[in-house]
Protein backbone atom coordinates (compact mmCIF):
# COMPACT_ATOMS: atom_id res chain seq x y z
CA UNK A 1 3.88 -3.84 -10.19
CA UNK A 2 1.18 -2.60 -12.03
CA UNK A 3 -1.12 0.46 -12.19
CA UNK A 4 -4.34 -0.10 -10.75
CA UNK A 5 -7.75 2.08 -9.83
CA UNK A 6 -9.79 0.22 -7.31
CA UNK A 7 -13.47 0.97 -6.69
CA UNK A 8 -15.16 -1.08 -4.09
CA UNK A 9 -18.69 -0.23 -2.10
CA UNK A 10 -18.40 1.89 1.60
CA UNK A 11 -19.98 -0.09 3.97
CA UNK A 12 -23.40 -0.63 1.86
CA UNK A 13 -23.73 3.41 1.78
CA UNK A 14 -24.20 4.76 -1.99
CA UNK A 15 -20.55 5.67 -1.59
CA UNK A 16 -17.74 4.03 -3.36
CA UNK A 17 -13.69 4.23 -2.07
CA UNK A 18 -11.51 4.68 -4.37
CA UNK A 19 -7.69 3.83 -4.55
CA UNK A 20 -5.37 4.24 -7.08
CA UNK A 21 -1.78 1.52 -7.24
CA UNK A 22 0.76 3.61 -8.78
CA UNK A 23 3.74 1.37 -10.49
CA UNK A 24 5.72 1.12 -7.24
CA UNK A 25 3.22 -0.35 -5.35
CA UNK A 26 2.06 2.82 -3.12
CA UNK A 27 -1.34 2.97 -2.87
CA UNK A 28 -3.61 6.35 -2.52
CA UNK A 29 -6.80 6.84 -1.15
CA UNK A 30 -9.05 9.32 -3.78
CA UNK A 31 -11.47 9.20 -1.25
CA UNK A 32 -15.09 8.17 -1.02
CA UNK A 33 -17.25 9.50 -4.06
CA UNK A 34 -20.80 8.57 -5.62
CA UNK A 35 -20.12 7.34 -8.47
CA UNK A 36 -21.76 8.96 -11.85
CA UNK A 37 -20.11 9.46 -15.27
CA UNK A 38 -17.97 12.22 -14.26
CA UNK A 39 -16.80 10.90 -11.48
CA UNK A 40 -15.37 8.52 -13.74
CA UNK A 41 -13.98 11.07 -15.59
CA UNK A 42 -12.14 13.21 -12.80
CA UNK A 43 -11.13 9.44 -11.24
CA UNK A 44 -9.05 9.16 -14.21
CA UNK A 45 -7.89 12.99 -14.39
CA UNK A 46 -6.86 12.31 -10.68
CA UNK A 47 -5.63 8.34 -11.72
CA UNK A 48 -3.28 9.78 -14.31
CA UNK A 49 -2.21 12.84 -12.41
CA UNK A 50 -0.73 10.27 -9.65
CA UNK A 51 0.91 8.07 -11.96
CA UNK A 52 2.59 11.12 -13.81
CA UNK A 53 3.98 12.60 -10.68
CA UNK A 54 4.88 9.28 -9.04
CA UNK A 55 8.26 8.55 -7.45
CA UNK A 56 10.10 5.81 -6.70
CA UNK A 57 9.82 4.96 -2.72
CA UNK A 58 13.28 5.37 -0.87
CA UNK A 59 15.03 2.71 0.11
CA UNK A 60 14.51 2.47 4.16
CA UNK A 61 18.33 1.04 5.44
CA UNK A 62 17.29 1.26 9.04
CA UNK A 63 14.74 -1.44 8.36
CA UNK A 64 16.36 -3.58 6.04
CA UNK A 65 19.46 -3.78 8.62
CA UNK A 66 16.81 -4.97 11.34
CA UNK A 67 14.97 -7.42 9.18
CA UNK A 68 18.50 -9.12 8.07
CA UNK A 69 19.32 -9.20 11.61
CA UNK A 70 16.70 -11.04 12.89
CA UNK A 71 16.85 -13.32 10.09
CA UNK A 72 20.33 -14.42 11.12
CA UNK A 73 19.18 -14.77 14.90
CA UNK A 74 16.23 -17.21 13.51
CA UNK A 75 19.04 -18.95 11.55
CA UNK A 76 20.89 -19.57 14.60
CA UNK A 77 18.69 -20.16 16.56
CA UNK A 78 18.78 -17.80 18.98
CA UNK A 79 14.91 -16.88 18.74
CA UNK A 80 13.76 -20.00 19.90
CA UNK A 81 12.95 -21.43 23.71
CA UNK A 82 12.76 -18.25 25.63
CA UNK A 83 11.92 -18.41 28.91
CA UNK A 84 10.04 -14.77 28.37
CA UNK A 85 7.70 -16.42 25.64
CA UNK A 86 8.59 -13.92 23.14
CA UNK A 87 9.73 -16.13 20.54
């Protein structure tokens, strides 16, 4: 994944969001700023801050045990013709 600082318009206000993409994909909100030349500036003070001080994510077992599990019930089938609807 790759580092990323993403500016877009708030809701045609002379505000801009701002996110930065650190390398493992997290994404954090710098918040919403009017944008002159040193905003720029502290955007990338605060852009390289993150990506010096990043981490990588932990690994959430809980959820990767659930998502293989209802893989293998899609597999075999059991997902599919419910009376409840819930497939």
């Amino acid at each position: 994944m790759s580092r990323k600082i993403h500016i877009s318009k708030y809701q045609g206000n002379t505000n801009y969001s701002v996110h930065v993409t650190d390398s493992y994909g997290t994404e954090h909100h710098l918040g919403y700023l009017g944008i002159t030349f040193h905003t720029f500036t502290e955007i990338d003070v605060l852009a390289e801050e993150i990506w010096s001080n990043e981490v990588k994510p932990k690994e959430d077992l809980m959820a990767n045990a659930i998502a293989n599990m209802i893989e293998l019930d899609k597999k075999s089938g059991i997902l599919k013709g419910n009376r409840d609807g819930l497939d």
